[in-house]
C-alpha atoms as a PDB file:
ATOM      1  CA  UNK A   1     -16.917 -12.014 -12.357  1.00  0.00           C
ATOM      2  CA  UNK A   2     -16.567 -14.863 -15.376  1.00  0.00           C
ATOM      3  CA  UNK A   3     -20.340 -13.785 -16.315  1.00  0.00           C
ATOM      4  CA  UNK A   4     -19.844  -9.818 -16.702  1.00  0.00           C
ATOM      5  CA  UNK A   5     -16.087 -10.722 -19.031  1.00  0.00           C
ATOM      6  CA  UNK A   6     -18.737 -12.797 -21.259  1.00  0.00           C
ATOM      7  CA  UNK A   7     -21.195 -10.282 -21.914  1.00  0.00           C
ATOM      8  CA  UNK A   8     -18.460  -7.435 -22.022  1.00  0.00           C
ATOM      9  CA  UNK A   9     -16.965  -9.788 -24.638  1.00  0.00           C
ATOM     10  CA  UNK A  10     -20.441 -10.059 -25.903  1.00  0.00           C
ATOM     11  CA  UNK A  11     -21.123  -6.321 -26.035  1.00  0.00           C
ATOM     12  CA  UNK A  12     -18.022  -5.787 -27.341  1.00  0.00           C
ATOM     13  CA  UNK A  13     -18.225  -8.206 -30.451  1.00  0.00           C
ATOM     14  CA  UNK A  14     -21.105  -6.752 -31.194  1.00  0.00           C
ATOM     15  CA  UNK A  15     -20.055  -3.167 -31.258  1.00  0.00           C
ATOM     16  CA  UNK A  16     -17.737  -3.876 -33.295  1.00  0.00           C
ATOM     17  CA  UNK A  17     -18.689  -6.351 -35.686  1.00  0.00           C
ATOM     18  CA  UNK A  18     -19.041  -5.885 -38.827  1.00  0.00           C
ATOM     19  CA  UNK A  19     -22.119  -7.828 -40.356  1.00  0.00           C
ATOM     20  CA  UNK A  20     -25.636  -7.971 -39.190  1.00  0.00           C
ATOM     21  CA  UNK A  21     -26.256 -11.745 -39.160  1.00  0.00           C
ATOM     22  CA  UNK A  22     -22.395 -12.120 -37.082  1.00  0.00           C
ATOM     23  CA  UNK A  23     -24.067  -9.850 -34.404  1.00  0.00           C
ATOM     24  CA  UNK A  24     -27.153 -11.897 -34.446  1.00  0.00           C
ATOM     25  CA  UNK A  25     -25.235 -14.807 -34.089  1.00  0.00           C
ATOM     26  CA  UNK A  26     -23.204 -13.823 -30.866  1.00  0.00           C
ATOM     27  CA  UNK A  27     -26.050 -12.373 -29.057  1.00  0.00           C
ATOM     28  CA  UNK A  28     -27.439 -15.897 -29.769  1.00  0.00           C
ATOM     29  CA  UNK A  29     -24.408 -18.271 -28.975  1.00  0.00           C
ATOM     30  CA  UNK A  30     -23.925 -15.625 -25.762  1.00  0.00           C
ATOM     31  CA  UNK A  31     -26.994 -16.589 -24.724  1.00  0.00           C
ATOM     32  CA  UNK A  32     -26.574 -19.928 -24.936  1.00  0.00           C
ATOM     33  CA  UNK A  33     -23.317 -19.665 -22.924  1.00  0.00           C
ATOM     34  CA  UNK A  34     -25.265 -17.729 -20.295  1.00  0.00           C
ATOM     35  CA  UNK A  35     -27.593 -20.127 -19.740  1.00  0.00           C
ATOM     36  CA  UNK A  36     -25.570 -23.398 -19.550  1.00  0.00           C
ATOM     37  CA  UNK A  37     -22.948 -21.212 -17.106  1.00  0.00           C
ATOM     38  CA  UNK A  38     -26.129 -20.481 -15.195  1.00  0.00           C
ATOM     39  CA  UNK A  39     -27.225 -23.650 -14.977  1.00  0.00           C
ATOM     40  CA  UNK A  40     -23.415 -24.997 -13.715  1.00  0.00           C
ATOM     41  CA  UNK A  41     -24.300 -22.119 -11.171  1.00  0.00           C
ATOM     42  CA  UNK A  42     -27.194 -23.250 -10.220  1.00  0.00           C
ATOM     43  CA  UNK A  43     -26.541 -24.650  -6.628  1.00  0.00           C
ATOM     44  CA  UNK A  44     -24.305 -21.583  -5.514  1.00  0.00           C
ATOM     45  CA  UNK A  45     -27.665 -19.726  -6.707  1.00  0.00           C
ATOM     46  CA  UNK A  46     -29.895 -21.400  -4.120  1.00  0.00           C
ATOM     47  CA  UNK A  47     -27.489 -21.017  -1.537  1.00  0.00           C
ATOM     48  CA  UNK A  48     -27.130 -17.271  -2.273  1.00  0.00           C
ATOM     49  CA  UNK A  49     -30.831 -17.443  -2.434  1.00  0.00           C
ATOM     50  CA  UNK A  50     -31.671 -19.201   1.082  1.00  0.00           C
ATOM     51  CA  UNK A  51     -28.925 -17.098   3.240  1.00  0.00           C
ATOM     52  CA  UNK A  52     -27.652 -13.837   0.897  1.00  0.00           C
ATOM     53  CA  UNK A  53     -26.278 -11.988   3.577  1.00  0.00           C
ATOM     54  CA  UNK A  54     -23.697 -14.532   3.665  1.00  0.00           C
ATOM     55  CA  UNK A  55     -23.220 -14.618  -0.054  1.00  0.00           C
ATOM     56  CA  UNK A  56     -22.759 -11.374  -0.431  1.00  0.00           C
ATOM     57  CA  UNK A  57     -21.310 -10.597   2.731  1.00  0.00           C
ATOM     58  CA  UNK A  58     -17.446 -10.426   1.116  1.00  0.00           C
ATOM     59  CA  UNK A  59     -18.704  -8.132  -2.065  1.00  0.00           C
ATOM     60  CA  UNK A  60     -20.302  -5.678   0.017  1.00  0.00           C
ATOM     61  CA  UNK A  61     -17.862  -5.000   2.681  1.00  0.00           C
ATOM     62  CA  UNK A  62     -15.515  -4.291  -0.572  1.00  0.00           C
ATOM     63  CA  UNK A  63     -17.589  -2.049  -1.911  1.00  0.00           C
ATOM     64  CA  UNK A  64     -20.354  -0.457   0.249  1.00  0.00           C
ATOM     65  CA  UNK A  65     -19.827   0.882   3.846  1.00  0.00           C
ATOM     66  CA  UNK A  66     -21.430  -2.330   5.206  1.00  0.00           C
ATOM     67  CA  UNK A  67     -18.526  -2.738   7.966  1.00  0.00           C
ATOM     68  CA  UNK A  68     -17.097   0.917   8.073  1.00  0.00           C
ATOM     69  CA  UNK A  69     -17.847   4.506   6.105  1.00  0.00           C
ATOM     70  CA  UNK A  70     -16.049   4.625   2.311  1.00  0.00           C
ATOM     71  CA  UNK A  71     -13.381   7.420   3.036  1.00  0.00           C
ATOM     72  CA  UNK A  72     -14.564   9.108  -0.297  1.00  0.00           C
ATOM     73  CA  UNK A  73     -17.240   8.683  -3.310  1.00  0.00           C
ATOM     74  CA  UNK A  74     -17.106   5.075  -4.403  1.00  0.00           C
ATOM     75  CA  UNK A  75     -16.309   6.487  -8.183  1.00  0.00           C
ATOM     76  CA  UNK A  76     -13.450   8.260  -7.091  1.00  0.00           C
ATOM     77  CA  UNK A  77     -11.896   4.938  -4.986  1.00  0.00           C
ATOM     78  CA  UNK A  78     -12.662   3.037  -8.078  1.00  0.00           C
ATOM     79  CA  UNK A  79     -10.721   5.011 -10.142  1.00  0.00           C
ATOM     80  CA  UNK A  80      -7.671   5.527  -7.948  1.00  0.00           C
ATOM     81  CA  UNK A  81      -8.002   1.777  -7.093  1.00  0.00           C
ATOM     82  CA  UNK A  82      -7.842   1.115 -11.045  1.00  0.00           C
ATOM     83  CA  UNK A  83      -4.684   3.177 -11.559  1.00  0.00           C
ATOM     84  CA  UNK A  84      -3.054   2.264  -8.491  1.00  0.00           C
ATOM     85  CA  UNK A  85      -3.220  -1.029  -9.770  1.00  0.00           C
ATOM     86  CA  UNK A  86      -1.839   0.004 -13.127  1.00  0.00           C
ATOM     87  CA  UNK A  87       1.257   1.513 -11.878  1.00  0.00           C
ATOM     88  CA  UNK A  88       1.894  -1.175  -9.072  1.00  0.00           C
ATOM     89  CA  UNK A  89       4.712  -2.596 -11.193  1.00  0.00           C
ATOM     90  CA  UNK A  90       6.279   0.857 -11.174  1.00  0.00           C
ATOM     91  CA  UNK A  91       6.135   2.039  -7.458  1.00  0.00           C
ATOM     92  CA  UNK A  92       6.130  -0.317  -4.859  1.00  0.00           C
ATOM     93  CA  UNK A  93       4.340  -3.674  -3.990  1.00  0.00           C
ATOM     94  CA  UNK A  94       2.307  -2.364  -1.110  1.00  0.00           C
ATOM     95  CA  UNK A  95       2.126  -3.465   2.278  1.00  0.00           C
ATOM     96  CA  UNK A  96       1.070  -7.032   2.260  1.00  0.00           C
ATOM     97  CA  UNK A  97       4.560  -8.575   3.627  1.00  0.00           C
ATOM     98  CA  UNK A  98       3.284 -12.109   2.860  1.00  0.00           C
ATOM     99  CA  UNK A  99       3.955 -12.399  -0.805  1.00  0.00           C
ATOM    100  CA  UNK A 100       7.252  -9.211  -1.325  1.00  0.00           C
ATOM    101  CA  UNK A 101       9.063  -6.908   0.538  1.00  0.00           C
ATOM    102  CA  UNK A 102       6.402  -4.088   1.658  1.00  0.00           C
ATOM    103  CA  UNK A 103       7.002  -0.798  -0.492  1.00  0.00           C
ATOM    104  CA  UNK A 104      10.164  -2.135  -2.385  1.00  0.00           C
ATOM    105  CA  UNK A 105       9.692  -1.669  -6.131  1.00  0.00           C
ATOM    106  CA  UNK A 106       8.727  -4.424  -8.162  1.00  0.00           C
ATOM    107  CA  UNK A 107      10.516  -6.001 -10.740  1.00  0.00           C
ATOM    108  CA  UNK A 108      11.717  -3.173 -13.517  1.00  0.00           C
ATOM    109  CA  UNK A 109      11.784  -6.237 -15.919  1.00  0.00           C
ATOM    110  CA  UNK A 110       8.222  -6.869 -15.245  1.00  0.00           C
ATOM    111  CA  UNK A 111       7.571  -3.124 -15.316  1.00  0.00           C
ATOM    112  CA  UNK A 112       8.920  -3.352 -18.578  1.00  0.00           C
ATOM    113  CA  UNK A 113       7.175  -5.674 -19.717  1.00  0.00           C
ATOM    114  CA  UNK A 114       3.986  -4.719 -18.293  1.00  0.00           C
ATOM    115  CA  UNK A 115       4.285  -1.529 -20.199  1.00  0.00           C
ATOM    116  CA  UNK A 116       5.256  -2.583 -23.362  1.00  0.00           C
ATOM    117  CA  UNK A 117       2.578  -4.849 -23.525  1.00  0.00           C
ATOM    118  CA  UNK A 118      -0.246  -2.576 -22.995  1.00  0.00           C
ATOM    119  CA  UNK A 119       1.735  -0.027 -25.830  1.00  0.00           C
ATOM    120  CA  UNK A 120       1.688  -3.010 -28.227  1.00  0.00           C
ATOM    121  CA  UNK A 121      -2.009  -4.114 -27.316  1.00  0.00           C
ATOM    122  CA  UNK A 122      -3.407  -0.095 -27.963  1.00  0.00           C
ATOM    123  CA  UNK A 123      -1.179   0.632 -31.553  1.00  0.00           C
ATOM    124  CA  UNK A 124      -3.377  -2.616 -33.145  1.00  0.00           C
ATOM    125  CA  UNK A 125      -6.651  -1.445 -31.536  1.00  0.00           C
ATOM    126  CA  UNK A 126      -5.818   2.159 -32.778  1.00  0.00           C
ATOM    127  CA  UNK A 127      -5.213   0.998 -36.137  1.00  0.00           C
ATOM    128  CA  UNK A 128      -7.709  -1.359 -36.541  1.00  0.00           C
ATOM    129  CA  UNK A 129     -10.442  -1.200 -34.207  1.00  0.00           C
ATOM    130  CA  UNK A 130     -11.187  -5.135 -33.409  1.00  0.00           C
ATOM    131  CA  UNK A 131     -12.513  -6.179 -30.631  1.00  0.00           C
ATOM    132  CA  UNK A 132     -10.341  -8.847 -29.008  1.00  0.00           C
ATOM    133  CA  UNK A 133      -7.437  -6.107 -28.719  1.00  0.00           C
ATOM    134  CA  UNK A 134     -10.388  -3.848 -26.622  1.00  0.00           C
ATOM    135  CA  UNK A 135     -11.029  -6.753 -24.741  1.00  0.00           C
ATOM    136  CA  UNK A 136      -7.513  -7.797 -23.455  1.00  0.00           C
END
């Protein structure tokens, strides 16, 4: 997951930079952070290599129908996934019992919070357009 937050970072840098030779320059240094994180993942590589349906096993019973049928499009889960997790704070923790009290509300202080973070990290991107506030 680390990999696809560098080169959204990446992408997003260079979207929204602002001089040719700074875009240049991240593609460049992004690169270079690529391939050393590549190279740190080198040994999970061959193992993923030599027996991938173990590897991969976890990933793709998350999001394929390797173990049972998806009960809808996979876009459509995603997206309800995505918002469900959004607005955990303000409904209910779920039904994991291990870590809260199954459907009790969360916190409203953290709800609070949660919200009036994401309001103060969109008015600076809305104003100004930089790219660290699109990438938080």
């Amino acid at each position: 997951m680390v990999p696809g937050l560098v080169i959204a970072a990446i992408i997003l840098y260079v979207i929204h930079g602002s001089r040719k030779g700074r875009r240049l320059q991240a593609l460049v240094w992004g690169a270079l952070l690529l391939f050393i994180a590549f190279a740190i993942f080198l040994p999970l590589f061959r193992f993923a290599i030599d027996y991938p349906e173990l590897f991969n096993s976890r990933v793709f019973s998350r999001i394929a129908d390797t173990e049972h049928p998806l009960p809808g499009d996979a876009l459509g889960i995603f997206i309800s996934n995505t918002w469900n997790a959004l607005r955990m704070f303000f409904v209910n923790n779920g039904e994991v019992w291990v870590h809260s009290i199954p459907y009790a509300p969360r916190d409203v202080s953290t709800a609070a919070l949660f919200f009036v973070g994401a309001v103060l990290l969109a008015r600076p991107y809305a104003k100004m357009r930089h790219w660290r506030d699109a990438f938080l």
